[in-house]
Protein backbone atom coordinates (compact mmCIF):
# COMPACT_ATOMS: atom_id res chain seq x y z
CA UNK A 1 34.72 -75.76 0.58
CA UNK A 2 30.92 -76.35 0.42
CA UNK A 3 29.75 -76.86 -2.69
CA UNK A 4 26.24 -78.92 -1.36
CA UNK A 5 24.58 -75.69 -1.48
CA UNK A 6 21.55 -75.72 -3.39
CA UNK A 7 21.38 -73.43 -6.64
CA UNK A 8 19.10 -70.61 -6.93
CA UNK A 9 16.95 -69.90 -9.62
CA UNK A 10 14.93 -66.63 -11.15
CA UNK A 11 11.23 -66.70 -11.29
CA UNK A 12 10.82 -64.16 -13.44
CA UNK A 13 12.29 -60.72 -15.06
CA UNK A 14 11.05 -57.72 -16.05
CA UNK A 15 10.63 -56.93 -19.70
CA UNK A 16 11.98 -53.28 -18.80
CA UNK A 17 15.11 -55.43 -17.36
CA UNK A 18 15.66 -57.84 -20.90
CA UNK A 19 15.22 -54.71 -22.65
CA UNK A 20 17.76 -52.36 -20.94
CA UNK A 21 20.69 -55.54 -20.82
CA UNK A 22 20.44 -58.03 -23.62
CA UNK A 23 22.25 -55.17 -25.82
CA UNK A 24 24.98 -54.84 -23.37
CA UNK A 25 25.76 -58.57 -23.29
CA UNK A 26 24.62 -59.45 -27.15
CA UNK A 27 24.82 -58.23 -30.82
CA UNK A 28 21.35 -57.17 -31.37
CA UNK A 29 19.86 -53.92 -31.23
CA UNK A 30 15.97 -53.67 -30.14
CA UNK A 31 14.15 -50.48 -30.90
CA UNK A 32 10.66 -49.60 -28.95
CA UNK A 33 7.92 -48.69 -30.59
CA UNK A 34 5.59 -48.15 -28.40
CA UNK A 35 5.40 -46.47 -25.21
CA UNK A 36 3.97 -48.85 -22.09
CA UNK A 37 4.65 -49.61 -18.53
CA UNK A 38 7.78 -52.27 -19.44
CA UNK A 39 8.04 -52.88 -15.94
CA UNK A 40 4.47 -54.17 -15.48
CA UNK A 41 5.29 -57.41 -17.92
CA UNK A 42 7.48 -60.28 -16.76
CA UNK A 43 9.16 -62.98 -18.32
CA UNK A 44 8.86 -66.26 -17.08
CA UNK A 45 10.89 -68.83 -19.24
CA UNK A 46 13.73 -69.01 -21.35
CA UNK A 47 11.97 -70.01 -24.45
CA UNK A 48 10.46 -67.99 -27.29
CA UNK A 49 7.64 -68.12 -29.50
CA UNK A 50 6.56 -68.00 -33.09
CA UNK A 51 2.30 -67.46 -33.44
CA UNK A 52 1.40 -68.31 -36.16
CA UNK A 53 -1.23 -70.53 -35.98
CA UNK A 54 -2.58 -68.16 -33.20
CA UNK A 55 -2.69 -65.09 -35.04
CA UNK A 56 -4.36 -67.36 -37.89
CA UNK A 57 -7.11 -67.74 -35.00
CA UNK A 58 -6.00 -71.12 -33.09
CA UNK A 59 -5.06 -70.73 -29.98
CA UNK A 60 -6.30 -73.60 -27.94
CA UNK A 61 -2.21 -74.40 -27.18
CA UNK A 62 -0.96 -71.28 -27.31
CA UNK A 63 2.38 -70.35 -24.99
CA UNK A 64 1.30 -66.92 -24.58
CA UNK A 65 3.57 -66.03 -21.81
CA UNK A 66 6.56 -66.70 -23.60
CA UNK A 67 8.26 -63.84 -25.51
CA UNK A 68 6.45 -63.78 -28.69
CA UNK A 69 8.36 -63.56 -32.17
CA UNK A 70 6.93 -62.30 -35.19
CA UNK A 71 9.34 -62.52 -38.71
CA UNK A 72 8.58 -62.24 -42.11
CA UNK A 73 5.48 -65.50 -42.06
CA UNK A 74 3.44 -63.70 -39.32
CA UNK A 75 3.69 -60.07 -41.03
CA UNK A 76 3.26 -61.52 -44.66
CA UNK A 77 0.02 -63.18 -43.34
CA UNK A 78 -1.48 -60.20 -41.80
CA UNK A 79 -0.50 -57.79 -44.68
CA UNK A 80 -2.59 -60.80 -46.71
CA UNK A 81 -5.48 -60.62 -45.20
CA UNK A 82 -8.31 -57.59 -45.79
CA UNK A 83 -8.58 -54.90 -43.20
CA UNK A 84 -11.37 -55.96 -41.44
CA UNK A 85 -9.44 -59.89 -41.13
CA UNK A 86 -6.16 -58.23 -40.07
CA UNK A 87 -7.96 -55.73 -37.48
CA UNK A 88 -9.40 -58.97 -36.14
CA UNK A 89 -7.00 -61.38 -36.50
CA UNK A 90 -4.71 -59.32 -34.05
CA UNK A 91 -6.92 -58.10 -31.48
CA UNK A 92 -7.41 -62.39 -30.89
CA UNK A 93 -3.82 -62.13 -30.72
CA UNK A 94 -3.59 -59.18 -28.14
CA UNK A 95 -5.81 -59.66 -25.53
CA UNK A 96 -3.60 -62.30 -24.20
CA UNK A 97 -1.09 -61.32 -21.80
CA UNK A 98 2.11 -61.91 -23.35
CA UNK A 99 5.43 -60.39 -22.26
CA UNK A 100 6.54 -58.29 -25.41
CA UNK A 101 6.17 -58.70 -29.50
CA UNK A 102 9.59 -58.24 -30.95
CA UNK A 103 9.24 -58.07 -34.82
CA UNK A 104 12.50 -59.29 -36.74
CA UNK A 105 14.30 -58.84 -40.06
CA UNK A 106 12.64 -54.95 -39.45
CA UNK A 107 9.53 -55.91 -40.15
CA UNK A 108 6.65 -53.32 -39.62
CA UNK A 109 2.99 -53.36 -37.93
CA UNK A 110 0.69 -51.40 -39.30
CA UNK A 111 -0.15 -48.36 -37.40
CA UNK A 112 -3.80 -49.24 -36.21
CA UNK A 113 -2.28 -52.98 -35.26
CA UNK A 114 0.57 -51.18 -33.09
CA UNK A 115 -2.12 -49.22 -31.19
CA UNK A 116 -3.59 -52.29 -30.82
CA UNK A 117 -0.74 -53.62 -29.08
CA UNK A 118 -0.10 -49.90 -26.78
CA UNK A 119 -3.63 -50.36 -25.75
CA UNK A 120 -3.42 -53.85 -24.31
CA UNK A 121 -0.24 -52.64 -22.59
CA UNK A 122 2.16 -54.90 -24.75
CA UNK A 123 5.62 -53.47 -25.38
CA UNK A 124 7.05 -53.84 -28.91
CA UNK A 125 10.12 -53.99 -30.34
CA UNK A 126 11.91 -54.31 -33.48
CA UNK A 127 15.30 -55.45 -34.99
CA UNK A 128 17.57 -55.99 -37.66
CA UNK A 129 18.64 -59.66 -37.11
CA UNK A 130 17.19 -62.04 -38.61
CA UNK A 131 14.11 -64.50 -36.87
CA UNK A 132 17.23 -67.29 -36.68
CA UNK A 133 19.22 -65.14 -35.23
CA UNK A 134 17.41 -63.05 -33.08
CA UNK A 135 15.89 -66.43 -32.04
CA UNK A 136 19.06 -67.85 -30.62
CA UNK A 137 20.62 -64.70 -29.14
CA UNK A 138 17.76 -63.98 -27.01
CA UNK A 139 17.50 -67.50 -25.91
CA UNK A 140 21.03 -67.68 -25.28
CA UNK A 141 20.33 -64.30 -23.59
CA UNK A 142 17.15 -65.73 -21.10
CA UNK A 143 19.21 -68.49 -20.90
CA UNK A 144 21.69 -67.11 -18.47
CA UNK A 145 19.08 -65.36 -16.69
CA UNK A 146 17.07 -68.30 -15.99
CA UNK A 147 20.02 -70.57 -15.05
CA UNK A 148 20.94 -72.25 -11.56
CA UNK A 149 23.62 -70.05 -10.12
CA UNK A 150 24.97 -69.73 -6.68
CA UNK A 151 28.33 -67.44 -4.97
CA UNK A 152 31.08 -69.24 -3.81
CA UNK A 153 33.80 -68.31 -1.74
CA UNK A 154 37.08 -68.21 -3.90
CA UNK A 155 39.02 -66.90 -7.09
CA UNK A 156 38.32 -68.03 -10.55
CA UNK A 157 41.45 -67.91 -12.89
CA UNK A 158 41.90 -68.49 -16.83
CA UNK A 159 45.06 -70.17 -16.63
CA UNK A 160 46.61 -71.21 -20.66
CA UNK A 161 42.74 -71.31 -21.40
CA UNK A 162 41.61 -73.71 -18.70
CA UNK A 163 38.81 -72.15 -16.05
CA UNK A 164 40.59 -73.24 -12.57
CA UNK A 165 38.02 -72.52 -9.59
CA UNK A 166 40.95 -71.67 -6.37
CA UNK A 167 38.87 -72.60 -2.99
CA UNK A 168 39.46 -73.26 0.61
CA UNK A 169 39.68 -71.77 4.12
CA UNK A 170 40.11 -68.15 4.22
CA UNK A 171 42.99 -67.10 4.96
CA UNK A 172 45.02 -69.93 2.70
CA UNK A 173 46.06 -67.15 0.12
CA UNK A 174 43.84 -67.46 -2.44
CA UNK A 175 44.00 -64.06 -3.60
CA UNK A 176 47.58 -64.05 -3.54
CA UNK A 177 47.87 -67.02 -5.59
CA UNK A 178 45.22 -65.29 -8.11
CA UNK A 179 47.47 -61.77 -7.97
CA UNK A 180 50.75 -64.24 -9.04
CA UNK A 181 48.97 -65.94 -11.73
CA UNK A 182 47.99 -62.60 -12.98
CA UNK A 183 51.16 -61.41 -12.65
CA UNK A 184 52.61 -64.40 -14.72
CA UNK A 185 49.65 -63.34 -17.55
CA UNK A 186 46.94 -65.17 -16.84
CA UNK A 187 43.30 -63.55 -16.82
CA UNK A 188 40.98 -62.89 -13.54
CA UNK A 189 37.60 -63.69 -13.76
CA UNK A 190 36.68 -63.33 -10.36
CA UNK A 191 37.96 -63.23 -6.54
CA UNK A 192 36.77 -63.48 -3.11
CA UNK A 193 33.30 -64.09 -4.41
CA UNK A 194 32.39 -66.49 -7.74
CA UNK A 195 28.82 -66.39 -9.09
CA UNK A 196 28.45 -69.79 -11.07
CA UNK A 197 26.06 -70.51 -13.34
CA UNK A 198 24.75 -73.90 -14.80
CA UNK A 199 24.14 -73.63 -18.85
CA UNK A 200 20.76 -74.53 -19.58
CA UNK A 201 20.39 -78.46 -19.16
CA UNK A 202 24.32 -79.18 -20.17
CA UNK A 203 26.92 -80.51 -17.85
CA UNK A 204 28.67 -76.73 -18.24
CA UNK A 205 29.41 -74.58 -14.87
CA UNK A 206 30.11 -70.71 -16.17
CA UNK A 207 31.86 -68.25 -13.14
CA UNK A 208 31.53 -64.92 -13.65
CA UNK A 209 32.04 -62.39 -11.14
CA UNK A 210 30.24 -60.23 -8.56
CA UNK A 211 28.91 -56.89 -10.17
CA UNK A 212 29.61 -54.68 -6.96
CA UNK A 213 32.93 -56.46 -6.23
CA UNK A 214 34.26 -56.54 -10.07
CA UNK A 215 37.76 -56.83 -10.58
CA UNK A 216 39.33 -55.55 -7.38
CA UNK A 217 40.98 -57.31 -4.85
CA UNK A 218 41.89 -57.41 -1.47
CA UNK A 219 45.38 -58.41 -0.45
CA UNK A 220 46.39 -58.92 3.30
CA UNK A 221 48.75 -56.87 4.46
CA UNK A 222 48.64 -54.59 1.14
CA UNK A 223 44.66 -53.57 0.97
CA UNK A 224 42.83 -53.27 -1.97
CA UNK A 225 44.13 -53.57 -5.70
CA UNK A 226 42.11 -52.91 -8.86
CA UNK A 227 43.58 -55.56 -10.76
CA UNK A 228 42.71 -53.55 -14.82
CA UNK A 229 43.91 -50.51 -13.48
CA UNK A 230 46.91 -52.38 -12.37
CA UNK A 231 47.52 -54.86 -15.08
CA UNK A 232 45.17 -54.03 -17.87
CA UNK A 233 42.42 -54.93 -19.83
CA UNK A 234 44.59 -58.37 -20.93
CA UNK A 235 44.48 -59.32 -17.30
CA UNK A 236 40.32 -59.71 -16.68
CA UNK A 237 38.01 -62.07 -18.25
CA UNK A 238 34.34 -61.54 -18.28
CA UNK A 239 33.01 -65.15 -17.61
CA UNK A 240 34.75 -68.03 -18.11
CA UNK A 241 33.64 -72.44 -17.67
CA UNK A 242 34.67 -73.74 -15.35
CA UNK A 243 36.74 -77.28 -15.85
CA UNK A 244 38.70 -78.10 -12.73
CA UNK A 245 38.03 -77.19 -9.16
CA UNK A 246 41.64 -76.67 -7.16
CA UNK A 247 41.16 -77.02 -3.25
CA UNK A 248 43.76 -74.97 -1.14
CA UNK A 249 44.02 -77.71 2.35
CA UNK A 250 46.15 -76.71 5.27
CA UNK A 251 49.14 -78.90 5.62
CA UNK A 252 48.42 -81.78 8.67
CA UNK A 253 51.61 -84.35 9.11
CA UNK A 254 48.81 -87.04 9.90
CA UNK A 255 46.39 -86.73 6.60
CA UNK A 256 47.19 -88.89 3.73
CA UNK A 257 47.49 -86.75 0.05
CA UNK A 258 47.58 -88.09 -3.44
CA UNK A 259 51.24 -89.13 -4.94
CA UNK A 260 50.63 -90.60 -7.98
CA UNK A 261 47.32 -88.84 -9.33
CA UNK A 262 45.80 -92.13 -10.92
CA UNK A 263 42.36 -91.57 -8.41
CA UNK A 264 40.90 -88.61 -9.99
CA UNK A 265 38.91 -86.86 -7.55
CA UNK A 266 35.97 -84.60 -8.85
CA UNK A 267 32.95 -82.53 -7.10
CA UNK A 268 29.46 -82.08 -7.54
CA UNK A 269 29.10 -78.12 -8.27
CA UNK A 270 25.37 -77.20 -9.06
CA UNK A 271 24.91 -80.72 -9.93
CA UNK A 272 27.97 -81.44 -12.02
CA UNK A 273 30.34 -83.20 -11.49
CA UNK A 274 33.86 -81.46 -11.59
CA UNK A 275 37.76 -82.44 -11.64
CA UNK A 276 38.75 -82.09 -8.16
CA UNK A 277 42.79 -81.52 -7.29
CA UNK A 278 43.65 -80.60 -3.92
CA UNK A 279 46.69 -78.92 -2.88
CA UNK A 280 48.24 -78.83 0.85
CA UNK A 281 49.58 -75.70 1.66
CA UNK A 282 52.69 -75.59 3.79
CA UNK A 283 55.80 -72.82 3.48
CA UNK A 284 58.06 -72.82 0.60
CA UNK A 285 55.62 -74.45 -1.90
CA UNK A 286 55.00 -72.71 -5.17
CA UNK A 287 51.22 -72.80 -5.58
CA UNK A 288 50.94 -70.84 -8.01
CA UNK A 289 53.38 -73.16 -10.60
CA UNK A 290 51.65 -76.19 -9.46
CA UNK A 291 48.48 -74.49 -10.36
CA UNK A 292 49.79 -73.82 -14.06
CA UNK A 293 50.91 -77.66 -14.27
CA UNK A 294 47.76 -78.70 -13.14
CA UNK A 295 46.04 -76.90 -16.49
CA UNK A 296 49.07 -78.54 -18.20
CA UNK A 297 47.76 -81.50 -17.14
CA UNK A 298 43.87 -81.28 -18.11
CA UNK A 299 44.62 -80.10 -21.86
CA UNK A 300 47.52 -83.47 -21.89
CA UNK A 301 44.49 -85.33 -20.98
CA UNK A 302 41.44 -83.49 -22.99
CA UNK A 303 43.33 -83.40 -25.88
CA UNK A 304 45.96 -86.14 -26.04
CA UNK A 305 44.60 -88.51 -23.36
CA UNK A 306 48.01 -88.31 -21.83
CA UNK A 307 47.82 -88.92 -17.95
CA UNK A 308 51.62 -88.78 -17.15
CA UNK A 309 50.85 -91.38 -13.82
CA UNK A 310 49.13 -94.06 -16.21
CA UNK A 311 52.43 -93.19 -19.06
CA UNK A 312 54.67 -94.12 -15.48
CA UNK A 313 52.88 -96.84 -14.39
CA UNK A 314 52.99 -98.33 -17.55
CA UNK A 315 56.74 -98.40 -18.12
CA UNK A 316 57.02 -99.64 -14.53
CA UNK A 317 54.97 -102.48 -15.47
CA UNK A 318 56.70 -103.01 -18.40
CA UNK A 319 60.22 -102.96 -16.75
CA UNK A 320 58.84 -105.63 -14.06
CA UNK A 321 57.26 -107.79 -16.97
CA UNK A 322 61.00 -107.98 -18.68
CA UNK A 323 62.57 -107.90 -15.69
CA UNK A 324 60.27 -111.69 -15.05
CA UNK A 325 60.70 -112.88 -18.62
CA UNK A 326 64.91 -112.60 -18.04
CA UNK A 327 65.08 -110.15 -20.94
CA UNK A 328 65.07 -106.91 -18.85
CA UNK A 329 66.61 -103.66 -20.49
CA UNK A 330 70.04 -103.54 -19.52
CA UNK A 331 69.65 -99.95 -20.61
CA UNK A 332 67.75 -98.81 -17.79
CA UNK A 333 70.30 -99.59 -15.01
CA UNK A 334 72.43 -96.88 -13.90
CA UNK A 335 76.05 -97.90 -15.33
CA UNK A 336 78.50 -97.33 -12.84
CA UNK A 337 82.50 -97.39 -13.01
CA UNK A 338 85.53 -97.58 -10.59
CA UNK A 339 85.68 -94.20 -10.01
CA UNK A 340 82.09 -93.46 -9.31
CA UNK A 341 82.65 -95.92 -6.20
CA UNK A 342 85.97 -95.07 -4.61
């Protein structure tokens, strides 16, 4: 599996675009009130802002092609002023080109300012939340748009709450092995192709799935299954991090695999760096309960900082130590009697 691809990026979206989804992904409700061309403004960046200071007439470092935010401060201060101030005030404000003005907390423009804002071609919008939280959903919202995100080849399973990334050759089984850890009530996120996503500037990958694709899947020999239909709505996930990469290998007499697990392999995904177990396939192995052992394994060591190879080769040490010092554990040697040997 090649995960040296480099990520892709958005420039820009549409303001007719973060209108039309954020509601479908987030809880908060915009309402338009005016009536412009949404798809002739762009977004360019994931971060907001608040304009004070330029509605108050600075504007020498004004961000004016971020998404601008106006709660209770901005309104109070224009209500403040006289009409002549206010009329002026916010045509300084409006002849930059700025995305959108959402007003929070359901503020209100007065109606002469909001024709203001029609005229200039600036759609605006207005909500219940709060300039907090309205703040940090659409951030979290522009966010995801604006990430680093690539497809991968491969199934994405939610296995006892751990995100396990399934790659390798096709043809390996991956799908089946995603169908059987389904079966065995685990969720589907995504198969055959995995859009990941890097979170803003955190070491966090996100897989999600393909849009057109969704949550069917195609099984050799069987054709296509809609796994929801099939299993329910217990059975899909939406998105889900990603925290340990499995790689499917074909099974070669002459290649050398891990025994013990004390090397912990990991790979670079979108720049971070990611557990990395890989699994020989060969008949008669049970994939899919190695896979479940393997998120066993990563919540032992996230959360208990139990590695069961170190807890071995420990005691082994241990023994040897006694075993040199002449006080070795009797209780460790297989006791064996007359009848045992005839």
């Amino acid at each position: 599996m090649n995960f040296d691809q480099k990520g892709l990026k958005k420039r820009s979206i549409t303001v007719a675009y973060f209108f039309e989804n954020i509601g479908k992904k987030f809880d908060i409700r915009l309402r338009r009130l005016n009536n412009v061309d949404e798809q002739n403004r762009r977004i360019f960046e994931r971060d907001l802002h608040r304009p004070g200071l330029a509605i108050a007439g600075f504007t020498n470092l004004f961000t004016y092609k971020r998404v601008q935010i106006l709660g209770n401060t901005e309104t109070r201060f224009l209500n403040h002023l006289n009409p002549e101030e206010r009329k002026q005030a916010f045509s300084n404000f409006v002849k930059f080109r700025m995305p959108c003005i959402i007003l929070t907390s359901n503020n209100k423009l007065e109606p002469e300012l909001l024709d203001m804002a029609t005229e200039a071609g600036i759609p605006v919008y207005i909500t219940r939340q709060s300039s907090t939280k309205a703040i940090y959903l659409i951030t979290d919202f522009l966010d995801e748009q604006f990430s680093m995100y690539q497809q991968y080849h491969g199934s994405m399973v939610d296995v006892y709450g751990v995100g396990v990334l399934v790659t390798g050759k096709s043809g390996l089984g991956k799908s089946e092995i995603a169908l059987d850890l389904v079966e065995r009530g685990h969720g589907l996120v995504a198969d055959d192709v995995v859009v990941l996503k890097r979170k803003g500037e955190t070491a966090t990958i996100v897989a999600s799935r393909n849009n057109i694709i969704d949550h069917f899947m195609e099984i050799r020999g069987l054709g296509v299954v809609d796994v929801r239909a099939t299993f329910g709505i217990r059975a899909i996930r939406d998105k889900k991090v990603v925290q340990v990469v499995v790689e499917l290998l074909e099974w070669s007499k002459e290649a050398e695999y891990e025994r013990l697990g004390l090397d912990m392999k990991t790979v670079k995904v979108l720049g971070v760096d990611l557990p990395l177990v890989q699994l020989p396939i060969f008949p008669g192995k049970n994939i899919t309960v190695i896979i479940e052992v393997v998120a066993l394994n990563f919540l032992l060591k996230r959360y208990a900082g139990y590695v069961a190879a170190e807890a071995l080769t420990e005691r082994i040490r241990t023994v040897i130590n006694k075993d040199r010092a002449g006080t070795h554990d009797q209780s460790i040697i297989p006791e064996y009697h007359d009848e045992d040997i005839e």
